[in-house]
N, C-alpha and C. Protein backbone atom coordinates (compact mmCIF):
# COMPACT_ATOMS: atom_id res chain seq x y z
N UNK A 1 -18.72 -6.97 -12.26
CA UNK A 1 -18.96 -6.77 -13.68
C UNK A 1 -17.99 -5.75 -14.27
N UNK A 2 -17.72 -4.99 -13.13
CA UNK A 2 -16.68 -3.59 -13.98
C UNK A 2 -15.52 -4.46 -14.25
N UNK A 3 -14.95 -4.97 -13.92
CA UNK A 3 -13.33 -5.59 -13.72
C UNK A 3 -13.61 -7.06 -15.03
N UNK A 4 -14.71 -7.35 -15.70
CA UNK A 4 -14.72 -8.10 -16.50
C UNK A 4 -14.18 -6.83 -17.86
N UNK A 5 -15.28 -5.79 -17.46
CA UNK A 5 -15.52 -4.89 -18.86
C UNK A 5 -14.14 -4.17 -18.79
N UNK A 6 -13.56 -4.38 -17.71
CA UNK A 6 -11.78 -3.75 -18.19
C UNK A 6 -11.12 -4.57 -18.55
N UNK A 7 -11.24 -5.85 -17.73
CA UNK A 7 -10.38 -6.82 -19.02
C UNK A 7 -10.50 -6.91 -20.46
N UNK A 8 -12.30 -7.25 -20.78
CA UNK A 8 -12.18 -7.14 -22.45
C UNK A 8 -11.70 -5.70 -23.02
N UNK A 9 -11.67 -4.67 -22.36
CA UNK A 9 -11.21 -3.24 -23.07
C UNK A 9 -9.45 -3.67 -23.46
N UNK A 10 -8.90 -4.12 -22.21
CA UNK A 10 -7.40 -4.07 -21.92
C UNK A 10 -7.44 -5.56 -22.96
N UNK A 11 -7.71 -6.84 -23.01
CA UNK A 11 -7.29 -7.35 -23.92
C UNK A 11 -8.13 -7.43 -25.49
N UNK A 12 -9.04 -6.85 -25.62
CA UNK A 12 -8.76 -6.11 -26.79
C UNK A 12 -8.20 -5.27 -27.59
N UNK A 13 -7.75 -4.60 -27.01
CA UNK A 13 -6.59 -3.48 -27.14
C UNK A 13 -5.23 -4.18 -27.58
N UNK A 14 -4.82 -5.14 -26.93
CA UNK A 14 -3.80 -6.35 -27.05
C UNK A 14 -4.13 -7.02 -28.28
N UNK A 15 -4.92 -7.39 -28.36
CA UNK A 15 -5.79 -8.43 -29.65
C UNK A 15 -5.18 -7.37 -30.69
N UNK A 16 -5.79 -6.09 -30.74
CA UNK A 16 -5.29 -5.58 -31.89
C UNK A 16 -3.60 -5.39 -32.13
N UNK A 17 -3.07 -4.82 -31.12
CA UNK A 17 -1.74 -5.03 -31.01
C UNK A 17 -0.86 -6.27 -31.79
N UNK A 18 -1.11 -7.57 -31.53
CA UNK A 18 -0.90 -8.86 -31.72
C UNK A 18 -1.12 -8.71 -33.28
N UNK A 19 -3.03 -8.11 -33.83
CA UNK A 19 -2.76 -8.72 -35.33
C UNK A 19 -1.92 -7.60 -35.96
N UNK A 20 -2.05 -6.29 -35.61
CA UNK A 20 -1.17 -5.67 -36.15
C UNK A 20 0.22 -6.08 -36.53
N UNK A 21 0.88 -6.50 -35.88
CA UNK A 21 2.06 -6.98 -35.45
C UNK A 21 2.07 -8.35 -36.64
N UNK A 22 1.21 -9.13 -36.55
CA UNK A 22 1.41 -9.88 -37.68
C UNK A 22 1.13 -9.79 -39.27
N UNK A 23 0.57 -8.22 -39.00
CA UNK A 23 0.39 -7.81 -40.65
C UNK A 23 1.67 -7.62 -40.81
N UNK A 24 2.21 -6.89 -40.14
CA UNK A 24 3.63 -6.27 -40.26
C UNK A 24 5.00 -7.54 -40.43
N UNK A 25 4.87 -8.53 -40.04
CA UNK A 25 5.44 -9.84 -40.32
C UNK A 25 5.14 -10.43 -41.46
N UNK A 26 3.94 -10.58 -41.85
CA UNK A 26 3.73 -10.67 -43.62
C UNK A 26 4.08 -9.79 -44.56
N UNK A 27 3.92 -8.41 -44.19
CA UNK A 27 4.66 -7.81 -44.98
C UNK A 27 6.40 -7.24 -45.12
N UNK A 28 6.64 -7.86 -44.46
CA UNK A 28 8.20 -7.81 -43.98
C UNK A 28 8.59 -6.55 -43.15
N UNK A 29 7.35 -5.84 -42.95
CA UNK A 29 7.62 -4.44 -42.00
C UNK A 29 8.31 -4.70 -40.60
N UNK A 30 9.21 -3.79 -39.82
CA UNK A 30 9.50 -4.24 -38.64
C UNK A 30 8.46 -3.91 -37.66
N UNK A 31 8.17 -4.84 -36.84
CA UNK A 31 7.51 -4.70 -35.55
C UNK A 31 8.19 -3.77 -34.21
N UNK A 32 6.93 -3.21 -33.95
CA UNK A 32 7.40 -2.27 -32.81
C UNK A 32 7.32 -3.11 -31.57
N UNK A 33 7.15 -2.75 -30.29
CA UNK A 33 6.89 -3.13 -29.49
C UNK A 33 5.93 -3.21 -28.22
N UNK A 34 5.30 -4.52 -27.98
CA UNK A 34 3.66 -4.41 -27.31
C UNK A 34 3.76 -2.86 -26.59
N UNK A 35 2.64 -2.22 -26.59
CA UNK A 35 2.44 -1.34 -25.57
C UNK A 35 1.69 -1.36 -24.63
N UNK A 36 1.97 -1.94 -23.39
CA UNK A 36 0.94 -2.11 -22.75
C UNK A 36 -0.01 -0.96 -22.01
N UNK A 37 1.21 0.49 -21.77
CA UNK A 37 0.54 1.75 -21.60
C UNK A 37 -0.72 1.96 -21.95
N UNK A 38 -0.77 1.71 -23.47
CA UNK A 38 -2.27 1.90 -24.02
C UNK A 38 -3.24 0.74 -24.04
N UNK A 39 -2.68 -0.41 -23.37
CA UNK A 39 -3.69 -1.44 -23.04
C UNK A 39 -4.37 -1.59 -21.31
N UNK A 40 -3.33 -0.42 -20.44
CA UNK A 40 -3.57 -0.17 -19.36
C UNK A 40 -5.17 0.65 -19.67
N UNK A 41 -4.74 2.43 -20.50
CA UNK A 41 -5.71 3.31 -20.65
C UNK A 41 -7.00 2.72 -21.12
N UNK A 42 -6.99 1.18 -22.50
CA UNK A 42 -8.21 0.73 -22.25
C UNK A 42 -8.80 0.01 -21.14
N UNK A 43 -7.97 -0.57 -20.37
CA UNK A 43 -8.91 -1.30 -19.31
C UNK A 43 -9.29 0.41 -18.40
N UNK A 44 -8.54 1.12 -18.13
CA UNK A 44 -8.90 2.48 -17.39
C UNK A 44 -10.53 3.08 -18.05
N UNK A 45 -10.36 2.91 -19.35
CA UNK A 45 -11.94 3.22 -19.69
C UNK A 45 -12.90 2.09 -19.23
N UNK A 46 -12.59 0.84 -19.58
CA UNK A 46 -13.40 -0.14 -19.42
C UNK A 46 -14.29 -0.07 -17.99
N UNK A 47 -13.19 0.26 -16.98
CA UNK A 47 -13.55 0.02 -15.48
C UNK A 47 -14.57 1.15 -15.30
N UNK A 48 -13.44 2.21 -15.78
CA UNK A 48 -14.23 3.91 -15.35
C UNK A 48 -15.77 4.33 -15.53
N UNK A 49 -15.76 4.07 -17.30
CA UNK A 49 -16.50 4.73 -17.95
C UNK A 49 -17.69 3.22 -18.70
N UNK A 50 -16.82 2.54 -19.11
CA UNK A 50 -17.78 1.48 -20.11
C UNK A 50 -18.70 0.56 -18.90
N UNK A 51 -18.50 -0.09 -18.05
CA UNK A 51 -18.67 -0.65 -16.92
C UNK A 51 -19.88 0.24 -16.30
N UNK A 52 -19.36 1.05 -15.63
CA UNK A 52 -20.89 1.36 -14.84
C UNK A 52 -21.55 2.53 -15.90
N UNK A 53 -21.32 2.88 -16.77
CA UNK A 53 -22.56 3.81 -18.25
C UNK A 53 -23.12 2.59 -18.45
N UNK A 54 -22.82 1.60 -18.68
CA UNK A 54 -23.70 0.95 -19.16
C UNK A 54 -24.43 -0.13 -18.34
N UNK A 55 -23.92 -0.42 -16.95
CA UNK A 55 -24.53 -0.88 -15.81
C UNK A 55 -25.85 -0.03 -15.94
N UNK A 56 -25.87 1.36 -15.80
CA UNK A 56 -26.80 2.32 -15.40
C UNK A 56 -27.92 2.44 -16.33
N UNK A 57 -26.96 2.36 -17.63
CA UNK A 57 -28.00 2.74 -18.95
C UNK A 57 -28.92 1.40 -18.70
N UNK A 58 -28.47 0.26 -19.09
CA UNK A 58 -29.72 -1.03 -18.68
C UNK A 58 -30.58 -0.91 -17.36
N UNK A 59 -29.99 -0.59 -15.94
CA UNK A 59 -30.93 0.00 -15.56
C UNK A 59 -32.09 1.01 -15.66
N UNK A 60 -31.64 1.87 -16.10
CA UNK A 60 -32.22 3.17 -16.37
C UNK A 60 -33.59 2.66 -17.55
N UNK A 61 -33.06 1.90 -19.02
CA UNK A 61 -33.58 1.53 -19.81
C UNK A 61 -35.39 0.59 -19.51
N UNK A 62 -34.71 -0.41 -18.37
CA UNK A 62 -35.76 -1.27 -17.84
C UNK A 62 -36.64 -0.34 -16.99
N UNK A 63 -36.40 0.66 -16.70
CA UNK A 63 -37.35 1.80 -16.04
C UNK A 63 -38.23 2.53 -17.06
N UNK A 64 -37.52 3.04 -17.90
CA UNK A 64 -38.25 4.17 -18.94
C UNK A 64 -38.47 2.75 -20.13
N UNK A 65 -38.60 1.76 -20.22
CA UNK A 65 -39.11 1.32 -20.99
C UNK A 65 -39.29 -0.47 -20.68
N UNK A 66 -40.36 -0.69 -19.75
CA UNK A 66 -40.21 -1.81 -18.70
C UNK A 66 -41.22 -2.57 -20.64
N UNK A 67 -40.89 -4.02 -19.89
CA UNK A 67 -41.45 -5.04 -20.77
C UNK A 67 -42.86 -5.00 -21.20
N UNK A 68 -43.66 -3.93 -20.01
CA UNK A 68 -45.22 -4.46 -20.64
C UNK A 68 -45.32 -3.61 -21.43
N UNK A 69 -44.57 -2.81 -22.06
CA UNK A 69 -44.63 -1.61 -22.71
C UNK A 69 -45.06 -2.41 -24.12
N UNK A 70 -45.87 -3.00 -25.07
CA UNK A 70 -46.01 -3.55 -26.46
C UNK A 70 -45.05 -3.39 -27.39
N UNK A 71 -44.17 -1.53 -27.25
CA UNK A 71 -43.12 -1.69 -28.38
C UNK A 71 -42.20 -1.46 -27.48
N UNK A 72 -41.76 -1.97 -26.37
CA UNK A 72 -40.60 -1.53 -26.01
C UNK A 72 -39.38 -2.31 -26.26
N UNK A 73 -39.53 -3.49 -27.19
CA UNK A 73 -38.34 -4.41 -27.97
C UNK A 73 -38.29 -2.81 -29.11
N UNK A 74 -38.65 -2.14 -29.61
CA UNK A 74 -38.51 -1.50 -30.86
C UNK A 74 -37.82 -0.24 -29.90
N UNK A 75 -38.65 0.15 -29.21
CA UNK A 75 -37.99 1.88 -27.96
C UNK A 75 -36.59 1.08 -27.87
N UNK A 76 -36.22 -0.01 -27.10
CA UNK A 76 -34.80 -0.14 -26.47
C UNK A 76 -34.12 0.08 -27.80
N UNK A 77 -34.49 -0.86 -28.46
CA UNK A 77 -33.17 -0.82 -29.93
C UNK A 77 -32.94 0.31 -30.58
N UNK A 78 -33.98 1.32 -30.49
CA UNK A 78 -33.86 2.48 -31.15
C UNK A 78 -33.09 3.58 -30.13
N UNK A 79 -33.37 3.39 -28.74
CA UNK A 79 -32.92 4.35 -27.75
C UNK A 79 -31.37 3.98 -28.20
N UNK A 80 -30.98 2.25 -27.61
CA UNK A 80 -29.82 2.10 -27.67
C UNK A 80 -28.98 2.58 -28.99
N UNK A 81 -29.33 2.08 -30.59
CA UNK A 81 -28.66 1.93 -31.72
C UNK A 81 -28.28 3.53 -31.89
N UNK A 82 -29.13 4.66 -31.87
CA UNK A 82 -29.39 5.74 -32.15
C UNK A 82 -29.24 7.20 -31.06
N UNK A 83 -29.18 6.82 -29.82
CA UNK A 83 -28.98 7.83 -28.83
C UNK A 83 -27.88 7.16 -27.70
N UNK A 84 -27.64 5.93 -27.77
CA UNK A 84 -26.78 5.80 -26.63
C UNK A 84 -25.28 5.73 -27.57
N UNK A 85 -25.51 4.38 -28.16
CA UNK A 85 -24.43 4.50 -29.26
C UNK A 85 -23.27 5.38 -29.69
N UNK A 86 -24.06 6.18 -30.55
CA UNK A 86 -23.47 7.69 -30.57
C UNK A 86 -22.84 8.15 -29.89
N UNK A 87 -23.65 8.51 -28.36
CA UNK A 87 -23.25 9.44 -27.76
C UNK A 87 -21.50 8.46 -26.93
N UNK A 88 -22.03 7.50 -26.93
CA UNK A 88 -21.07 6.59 -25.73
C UNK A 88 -19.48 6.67 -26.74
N UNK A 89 -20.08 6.56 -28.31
CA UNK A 89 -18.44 6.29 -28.63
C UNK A 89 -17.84 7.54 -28.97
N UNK A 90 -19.05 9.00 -28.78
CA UNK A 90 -17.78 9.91 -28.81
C UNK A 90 -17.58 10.41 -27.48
N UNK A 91 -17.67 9.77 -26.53
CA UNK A 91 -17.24 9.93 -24.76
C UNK A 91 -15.84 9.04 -24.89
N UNK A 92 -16.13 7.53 -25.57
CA UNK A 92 -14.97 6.75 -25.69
C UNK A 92 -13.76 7.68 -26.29
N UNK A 93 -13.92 8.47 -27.29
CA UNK A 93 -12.97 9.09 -28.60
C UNK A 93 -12.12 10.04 -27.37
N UNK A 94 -13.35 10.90 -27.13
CA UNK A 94 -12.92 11.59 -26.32
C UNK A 94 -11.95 11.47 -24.80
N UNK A 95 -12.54 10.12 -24.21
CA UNK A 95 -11.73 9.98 -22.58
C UNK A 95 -10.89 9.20 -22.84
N UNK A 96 -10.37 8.58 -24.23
CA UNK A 96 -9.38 7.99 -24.42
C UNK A 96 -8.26 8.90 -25.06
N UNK A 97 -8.70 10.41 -25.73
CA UNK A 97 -7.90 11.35 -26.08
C UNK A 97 -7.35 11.83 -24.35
N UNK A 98 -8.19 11.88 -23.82
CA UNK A 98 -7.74 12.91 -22.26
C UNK A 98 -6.60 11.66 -21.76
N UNK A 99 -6.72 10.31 -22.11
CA UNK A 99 -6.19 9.58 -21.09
C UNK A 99 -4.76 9.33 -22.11
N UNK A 100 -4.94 9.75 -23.16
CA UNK A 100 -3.78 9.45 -23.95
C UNK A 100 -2.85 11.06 -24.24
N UNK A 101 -3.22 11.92 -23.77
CA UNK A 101 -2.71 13.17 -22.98
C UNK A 101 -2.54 14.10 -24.46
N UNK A 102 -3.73 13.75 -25.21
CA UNK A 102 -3.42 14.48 -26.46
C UNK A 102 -4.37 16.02 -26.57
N UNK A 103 -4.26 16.68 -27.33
CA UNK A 103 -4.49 17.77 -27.58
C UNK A 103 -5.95 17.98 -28.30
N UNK A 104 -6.88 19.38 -28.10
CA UNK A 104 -7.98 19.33 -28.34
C UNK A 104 -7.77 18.96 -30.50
N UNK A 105 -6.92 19.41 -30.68
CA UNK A 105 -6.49 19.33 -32.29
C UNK A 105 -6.52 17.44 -32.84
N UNK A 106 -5.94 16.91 -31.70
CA UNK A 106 -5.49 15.63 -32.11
C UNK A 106 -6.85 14.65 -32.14
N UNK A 107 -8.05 15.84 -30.82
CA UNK A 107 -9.63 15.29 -30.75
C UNK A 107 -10.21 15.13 -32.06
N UNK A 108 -10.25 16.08 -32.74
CA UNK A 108 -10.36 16.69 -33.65
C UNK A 108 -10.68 15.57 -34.78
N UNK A 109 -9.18 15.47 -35.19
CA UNK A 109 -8.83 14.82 -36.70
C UNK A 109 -9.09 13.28 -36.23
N UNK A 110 -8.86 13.09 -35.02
CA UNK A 110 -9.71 11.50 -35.22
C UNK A 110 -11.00 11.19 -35.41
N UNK A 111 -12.24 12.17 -34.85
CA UNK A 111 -13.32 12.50 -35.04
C UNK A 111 -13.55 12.59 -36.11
N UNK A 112 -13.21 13.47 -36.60
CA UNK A 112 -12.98 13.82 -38.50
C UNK A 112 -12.45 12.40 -39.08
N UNK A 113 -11.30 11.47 -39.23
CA UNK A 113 -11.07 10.79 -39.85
C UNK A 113 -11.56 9.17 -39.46
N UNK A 114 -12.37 8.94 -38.19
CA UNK A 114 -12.75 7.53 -37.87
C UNK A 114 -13.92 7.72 -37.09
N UNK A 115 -14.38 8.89 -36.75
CA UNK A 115 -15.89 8.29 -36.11
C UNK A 115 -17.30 8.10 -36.78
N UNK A 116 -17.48 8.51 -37.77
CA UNK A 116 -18.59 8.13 -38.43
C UNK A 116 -18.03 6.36 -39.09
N UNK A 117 -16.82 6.08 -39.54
CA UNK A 117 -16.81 4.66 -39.81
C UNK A 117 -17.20 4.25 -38.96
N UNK A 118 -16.44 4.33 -37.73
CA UNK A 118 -16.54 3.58 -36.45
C UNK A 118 -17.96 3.71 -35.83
N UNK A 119 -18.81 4.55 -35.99
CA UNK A 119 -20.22 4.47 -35.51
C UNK A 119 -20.72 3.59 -36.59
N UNK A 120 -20.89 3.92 -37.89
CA UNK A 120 -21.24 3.22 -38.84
C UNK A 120 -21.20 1.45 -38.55
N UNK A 121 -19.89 0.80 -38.36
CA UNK A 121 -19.69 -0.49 -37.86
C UNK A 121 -19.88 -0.69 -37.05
N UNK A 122 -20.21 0.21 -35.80
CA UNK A 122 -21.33 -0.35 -34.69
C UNK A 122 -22.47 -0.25 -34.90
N UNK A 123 -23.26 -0.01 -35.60
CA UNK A 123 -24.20 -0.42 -35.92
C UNK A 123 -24.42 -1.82 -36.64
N UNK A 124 -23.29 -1.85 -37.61
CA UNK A 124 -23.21 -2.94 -38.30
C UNK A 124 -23.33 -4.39 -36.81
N UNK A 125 -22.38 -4.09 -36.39
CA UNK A 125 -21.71 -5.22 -35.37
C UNK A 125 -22.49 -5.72 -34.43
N UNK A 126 -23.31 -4.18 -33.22
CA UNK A 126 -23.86 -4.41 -32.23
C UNK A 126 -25.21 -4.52 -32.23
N UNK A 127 -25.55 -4.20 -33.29
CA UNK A 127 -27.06 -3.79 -33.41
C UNK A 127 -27.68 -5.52 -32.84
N UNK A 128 -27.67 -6.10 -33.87
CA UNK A 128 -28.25 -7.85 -33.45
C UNK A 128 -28.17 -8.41 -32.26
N UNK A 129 -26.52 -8.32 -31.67
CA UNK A 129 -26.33 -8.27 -30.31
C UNK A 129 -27.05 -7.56 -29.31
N UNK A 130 -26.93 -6.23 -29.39
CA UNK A 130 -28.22 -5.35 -28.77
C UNK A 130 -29.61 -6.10 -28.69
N UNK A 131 -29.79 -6.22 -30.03
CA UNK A 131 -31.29 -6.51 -29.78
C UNK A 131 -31.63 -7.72 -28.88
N UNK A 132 -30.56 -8.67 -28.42
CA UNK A 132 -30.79 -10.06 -27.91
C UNK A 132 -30.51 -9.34 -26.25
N UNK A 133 -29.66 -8.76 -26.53
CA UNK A 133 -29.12 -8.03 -25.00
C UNK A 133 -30.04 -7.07 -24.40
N UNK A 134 -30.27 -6.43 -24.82
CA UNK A 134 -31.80 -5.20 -24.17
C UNK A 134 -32.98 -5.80 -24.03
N UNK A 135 -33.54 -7.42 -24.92
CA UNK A 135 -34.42 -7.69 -24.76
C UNK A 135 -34.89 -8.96 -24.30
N UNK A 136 -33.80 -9.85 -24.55
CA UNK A 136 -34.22 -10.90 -24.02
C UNK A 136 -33.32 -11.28 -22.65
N UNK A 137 -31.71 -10.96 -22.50
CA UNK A 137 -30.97 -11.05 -21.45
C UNK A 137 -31.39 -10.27 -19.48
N UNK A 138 -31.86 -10.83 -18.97
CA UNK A 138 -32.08 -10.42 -17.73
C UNK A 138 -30.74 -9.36 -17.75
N UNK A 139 -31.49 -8.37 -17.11
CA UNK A 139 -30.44 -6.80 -16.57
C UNK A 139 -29.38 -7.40 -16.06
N UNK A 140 -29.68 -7.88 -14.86
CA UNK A 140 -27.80 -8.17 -14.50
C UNK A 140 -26.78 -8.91 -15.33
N UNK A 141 -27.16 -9.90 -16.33
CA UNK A 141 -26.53 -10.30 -17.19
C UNK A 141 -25.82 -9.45 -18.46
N UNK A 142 -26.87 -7.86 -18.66
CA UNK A 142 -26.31 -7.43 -20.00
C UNK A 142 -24.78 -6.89 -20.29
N UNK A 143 -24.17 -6.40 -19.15
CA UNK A 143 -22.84 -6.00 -19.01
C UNK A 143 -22.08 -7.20 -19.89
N UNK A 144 -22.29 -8.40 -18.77
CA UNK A 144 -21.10 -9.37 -19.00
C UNK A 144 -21.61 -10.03 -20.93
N UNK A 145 -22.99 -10.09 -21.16
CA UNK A 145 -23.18 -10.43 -22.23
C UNK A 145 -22.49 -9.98 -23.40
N UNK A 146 -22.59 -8.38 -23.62
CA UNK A 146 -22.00 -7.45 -24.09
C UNK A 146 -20.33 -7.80 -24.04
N UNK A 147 -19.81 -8.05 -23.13
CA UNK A 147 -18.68 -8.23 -22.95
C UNK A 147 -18.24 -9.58 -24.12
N UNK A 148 -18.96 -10.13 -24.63
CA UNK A 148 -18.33 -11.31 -25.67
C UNK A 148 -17.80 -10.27 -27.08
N UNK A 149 -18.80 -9.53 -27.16
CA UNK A 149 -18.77 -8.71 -28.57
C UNK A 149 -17.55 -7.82 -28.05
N UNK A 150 -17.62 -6.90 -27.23
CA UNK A 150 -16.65 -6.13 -26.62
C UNK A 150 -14.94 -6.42 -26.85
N UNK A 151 -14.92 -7.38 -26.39
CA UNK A 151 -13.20 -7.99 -26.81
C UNK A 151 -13.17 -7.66 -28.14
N UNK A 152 -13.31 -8.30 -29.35
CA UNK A 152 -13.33 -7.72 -30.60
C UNK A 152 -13.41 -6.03 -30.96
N UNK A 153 -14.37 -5.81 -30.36
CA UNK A 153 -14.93 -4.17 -30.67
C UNK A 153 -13.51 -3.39 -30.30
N UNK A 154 -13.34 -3.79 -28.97
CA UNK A 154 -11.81 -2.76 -28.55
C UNK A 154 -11.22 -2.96 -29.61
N UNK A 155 -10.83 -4.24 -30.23
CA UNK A 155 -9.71 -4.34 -30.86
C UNK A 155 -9.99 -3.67 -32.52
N UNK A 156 -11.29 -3.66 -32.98
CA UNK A 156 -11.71 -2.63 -33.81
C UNK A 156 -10.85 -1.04 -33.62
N UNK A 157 -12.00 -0.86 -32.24
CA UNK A 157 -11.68 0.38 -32.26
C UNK A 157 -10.01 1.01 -32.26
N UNK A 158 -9.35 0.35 -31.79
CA UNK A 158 -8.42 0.42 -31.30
C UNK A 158 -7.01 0.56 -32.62
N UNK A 159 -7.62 0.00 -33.70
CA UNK A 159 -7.18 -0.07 -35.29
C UNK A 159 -8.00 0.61 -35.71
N UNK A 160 -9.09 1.13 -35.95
CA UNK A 160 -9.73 1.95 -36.78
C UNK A 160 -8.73 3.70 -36.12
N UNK A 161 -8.96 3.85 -34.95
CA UNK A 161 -8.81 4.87 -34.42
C UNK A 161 -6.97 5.30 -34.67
N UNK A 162 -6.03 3.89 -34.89
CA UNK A 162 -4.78 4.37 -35.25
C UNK A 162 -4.94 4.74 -36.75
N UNK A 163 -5.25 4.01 -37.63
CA UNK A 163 -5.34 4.43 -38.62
C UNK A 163 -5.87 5.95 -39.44
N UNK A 164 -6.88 6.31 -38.08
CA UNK A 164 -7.15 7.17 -38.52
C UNK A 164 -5.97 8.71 -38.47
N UNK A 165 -5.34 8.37 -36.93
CA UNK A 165 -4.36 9.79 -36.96
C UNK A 165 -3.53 8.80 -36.22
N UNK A 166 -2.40 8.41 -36.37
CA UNK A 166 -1.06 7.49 -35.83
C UNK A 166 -1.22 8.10 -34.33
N UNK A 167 -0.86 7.19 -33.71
CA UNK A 167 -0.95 7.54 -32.17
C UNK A 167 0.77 7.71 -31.71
């Protein structure tokens, strides 16, 4: 399951690369060139960090909030949307600043200029998904499930987060 969730990190990361690249062809801007460095560092999160946090968290989840629980469709979505969420994409902000060898300053102003969007649109994005994934998808399935939305999401993040401070 880890080596799926680094591929969608690493070719989402690409995905964005690619449309970038063709905004820049419509607008007659010159194109730079693929980087795969930073499509390496996302699959490096994917494997590291996205892969087994969230292997664990669905485990963990089906423990502290097993099915016979009456609201535990309402506990997961709220644990997940509201306490994992959060916390997971400023670990992402963050171990992708350490892996991109930038400075506590450079943490900073991306935090400041793209993480409340970028939490904001995960909510937008994952929330529905979540709710089908925490509650109706058998545990060993939720990684790879997640992983459909995921390809896209990198490639979100991955443009929200340049835009916010040029990499």
């Amino acid at each position: 399951m880890f080596s799926v969730k680094c591929q969608s990190s690493a070719l989402g990361h690409l995905l964005s690369q690619i449309l970038e690249a063709r905004k820049k062809i419509k607008s007659g801007a010159p194109i730079g060139e693929m980087d795969p460095a930073a499509a390496a560092r996302y699959a490096t999160f994917g494997f590291l960090i996205t892969g087994p946090v969230s292997h664990i968290f669905y485990q963990l989840m089906e423990v502290w909030m097993p099915a016979t629980d009456p609201l535990c469709i309402v506990k997961r979505l709220l644990l997940d949307r509201l306490i994992f969420a959060p916390g997971f994409l400023l670990m992402f902000y963050f171990v992708m600043n350490i892996l991109e060898a930038k400075g506590w300053r450079d943490f900073e102003s991306k935090m400041r200029g793209s993480y409340w969007t970028a939490l904001k649109m995960n909510w937008k994005v994952w929330t529905p998904f979540q709710f089908v994934n925490i509650n109706f998808v058998p545990v060993e399935f939720r990684v790879l499930f997640a992983n459909m939305v995921a390809l896209f999401w990198y490639a979100y993040l991955a443009s929200v987060r340049k835009l916010s401070f040029p990499t």
